[in-house]
N, C-alpha and C. Protein backbone atom coordinates (compact mmCIF):
# COMPACT_ATOMS: atom_id res chain seq x y z
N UNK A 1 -10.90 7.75 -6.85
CA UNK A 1 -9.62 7.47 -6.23
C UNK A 1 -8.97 8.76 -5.74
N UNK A 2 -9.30 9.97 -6.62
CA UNK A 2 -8.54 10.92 -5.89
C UNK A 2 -8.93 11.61 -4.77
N UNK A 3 -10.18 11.08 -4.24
CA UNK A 3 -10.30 12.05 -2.59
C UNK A 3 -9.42 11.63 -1.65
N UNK A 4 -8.82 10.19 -2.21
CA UNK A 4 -8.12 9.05 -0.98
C UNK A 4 -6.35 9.53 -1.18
N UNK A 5 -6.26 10.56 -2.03
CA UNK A 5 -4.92 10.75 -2.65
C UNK A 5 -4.34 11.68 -2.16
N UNK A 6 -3.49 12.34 -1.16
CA UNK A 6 -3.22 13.70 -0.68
C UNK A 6 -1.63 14.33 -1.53
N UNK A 7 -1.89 15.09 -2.61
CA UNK A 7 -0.83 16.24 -2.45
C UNK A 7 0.17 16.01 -1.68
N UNK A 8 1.29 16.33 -2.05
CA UNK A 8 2.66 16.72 -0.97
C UNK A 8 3.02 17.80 -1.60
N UNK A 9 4.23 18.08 -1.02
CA UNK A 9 4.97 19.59 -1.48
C UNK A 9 6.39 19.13 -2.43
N UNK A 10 6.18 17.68 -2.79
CA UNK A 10 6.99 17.08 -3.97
C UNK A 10 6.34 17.23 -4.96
N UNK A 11 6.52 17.79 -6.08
CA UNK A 11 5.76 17.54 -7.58
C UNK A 11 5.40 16.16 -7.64
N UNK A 12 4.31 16.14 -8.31
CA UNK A 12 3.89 14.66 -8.84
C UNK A 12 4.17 13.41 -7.64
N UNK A 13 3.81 13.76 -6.70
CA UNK A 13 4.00 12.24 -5.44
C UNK A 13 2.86 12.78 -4.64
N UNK A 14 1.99 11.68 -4.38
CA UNK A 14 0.91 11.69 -3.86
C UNK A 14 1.04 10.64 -2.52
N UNK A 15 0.49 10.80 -1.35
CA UNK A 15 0.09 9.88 -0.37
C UNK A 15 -0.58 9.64 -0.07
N UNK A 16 -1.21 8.19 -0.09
CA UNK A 16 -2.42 7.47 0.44
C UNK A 16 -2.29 7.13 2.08
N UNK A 17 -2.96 7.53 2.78
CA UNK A 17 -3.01 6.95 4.48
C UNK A 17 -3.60 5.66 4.98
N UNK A 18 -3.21 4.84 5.82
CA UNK A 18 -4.24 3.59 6.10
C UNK A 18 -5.34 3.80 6.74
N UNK A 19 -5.56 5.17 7.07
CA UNK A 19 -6.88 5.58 7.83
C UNK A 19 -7.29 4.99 9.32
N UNK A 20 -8.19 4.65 9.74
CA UNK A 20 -8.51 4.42 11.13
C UNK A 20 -9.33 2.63 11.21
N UNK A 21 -8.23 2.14 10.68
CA UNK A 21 -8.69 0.84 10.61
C UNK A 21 -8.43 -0.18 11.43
N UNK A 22 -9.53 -0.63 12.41
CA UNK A 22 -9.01 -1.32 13.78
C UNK A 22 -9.23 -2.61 13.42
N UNK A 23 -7.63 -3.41 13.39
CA UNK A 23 -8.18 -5.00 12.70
C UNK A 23 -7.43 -5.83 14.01
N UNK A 24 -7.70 -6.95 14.19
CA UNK A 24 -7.18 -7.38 15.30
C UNK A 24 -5.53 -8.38 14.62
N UNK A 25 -5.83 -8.74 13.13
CA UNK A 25 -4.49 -8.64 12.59
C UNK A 25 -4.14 -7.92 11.50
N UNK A 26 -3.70 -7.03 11.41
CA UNK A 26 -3.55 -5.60 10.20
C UNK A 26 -2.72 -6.37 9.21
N UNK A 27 -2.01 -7.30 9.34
CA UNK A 27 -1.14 -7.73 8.32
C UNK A 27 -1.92 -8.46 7.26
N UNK A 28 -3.37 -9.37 7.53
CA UNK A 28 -4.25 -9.70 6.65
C UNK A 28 -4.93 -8.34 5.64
N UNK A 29 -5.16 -7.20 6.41
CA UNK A 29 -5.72 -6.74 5.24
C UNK A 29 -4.77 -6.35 4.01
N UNK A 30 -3.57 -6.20 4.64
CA UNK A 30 -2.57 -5.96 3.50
C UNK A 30 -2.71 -6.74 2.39
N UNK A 31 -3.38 -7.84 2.34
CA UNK A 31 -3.24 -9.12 1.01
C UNK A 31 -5.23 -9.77 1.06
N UNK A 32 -5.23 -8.60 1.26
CA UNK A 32 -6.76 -9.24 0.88
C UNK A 32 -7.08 -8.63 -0.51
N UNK A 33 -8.41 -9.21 -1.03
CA UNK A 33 -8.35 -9.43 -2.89
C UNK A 33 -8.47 -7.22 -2.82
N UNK A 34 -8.78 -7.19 -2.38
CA UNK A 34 -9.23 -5.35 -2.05
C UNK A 34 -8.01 -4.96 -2.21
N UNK A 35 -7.10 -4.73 -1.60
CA UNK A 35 -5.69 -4.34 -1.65
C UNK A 35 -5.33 -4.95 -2.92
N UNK A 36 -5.40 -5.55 -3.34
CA UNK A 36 -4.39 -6.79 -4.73
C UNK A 36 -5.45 -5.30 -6.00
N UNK A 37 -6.29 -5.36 -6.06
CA UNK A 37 -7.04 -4.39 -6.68
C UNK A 37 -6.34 -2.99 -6.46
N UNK A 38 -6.45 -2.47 -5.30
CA UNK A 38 -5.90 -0.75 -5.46
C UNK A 38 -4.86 -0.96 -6.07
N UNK A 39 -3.68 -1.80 -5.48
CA UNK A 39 -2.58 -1.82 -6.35
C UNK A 39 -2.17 -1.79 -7.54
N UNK A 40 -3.41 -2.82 -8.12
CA UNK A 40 -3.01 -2.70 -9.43
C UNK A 40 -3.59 -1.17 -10.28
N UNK A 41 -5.03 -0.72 -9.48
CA UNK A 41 -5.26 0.55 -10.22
C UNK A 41 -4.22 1.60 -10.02
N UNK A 42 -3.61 1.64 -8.59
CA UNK A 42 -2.10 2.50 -8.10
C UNK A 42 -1.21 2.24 -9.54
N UNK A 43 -0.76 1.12 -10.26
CA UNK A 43 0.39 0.89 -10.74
C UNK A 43 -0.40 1.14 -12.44
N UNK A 44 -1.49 1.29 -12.10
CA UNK A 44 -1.66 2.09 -14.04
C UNK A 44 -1.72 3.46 -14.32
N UNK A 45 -1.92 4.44 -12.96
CA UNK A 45 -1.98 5.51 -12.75
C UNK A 45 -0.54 6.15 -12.82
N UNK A 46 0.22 5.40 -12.06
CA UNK A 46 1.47 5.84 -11.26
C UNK A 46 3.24 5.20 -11.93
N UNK A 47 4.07 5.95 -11.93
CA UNK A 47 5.61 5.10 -12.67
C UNK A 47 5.79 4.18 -11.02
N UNK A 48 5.24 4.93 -10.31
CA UNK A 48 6.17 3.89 -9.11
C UNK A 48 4.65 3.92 -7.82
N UNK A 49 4.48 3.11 -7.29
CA UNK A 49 3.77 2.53 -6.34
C UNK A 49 4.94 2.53 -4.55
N UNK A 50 4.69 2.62 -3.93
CA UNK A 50 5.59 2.53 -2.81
C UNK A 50 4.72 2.29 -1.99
N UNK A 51 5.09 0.80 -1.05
CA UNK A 51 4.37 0.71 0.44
C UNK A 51 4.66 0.50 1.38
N UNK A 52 4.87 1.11 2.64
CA UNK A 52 5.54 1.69 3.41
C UNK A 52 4.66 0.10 4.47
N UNK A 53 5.87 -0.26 5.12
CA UNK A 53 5.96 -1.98 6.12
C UNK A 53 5.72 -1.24 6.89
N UNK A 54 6.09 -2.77 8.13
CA UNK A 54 6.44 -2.51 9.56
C UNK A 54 7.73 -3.20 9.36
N UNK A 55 8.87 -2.94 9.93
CA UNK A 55 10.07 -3.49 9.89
C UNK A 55 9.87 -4.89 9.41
N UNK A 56 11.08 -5.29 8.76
CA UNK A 56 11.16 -6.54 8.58
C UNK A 56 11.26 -7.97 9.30
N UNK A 57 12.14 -7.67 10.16
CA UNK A 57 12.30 -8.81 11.21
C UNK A 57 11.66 -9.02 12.18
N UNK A 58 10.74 -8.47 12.91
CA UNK A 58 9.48 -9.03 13.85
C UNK A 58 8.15 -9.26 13.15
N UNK A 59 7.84 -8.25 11.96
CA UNK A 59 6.81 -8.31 11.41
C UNK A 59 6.81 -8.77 9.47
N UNK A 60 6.19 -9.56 9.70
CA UNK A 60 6.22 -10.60 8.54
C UNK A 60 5.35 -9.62 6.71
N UNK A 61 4.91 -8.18 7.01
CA UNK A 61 4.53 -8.11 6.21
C UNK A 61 5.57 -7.16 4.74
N UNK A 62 6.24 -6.87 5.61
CA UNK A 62 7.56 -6.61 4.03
C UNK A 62 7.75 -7.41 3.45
N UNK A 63 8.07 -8.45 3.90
CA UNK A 63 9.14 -9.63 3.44
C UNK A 63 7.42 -10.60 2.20
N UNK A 64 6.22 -10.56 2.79
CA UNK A 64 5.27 -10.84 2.05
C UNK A 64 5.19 -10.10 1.34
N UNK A 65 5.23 -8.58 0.95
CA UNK A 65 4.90 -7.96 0.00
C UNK A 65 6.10 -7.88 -1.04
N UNK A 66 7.31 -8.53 -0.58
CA UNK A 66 8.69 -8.55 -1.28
C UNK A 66 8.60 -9.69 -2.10
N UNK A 67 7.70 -10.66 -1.93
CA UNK A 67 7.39 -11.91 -2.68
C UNK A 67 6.61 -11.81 -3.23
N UNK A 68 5.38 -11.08 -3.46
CA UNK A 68 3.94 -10.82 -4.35
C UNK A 68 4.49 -10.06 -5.40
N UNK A 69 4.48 -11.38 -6.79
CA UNK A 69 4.59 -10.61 -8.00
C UNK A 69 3.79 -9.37 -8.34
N UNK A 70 4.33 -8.62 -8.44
CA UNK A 70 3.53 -7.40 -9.10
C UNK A 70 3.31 -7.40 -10.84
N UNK A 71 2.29 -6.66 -11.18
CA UNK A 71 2.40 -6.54 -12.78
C UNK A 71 2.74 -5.28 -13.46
């Protein structure tokens, strides 16, 4: 997990990138079983997880990730 993890110039906060992933709808991979997985390894590693949308009101995937219980 940590080659995918970049350093910042904040102590202890790391950023993951979405990389070069050409999907013809990007909002599915957000909730595919793959993602439901990093997350949860993100949230045993980490006090806080953060995932950065596309706005809320044209694009439907905040408001989905605002409803997916987390553990």
């Amino acid at each position: 997990m940590g080659e995918y993890l970049s350093p910042t110039h904040v102590d202890n906060l790391y950023v993951m990138t979405h990389g070069l992933v050409k999907a013809e709808t990007p909002a599915l991979l957000s909730f595919s079983p793959r993602t439901e997985e990093l997350v949860k390894i993100l949230q045993k590693q980490f006090d806080y997880v953060l995932l950065d949308t596309a706005p809320v009101m044209p694009f439907p995937d905040a408001r989905l990730w605002a409803s997916t219980p987390m553990e």
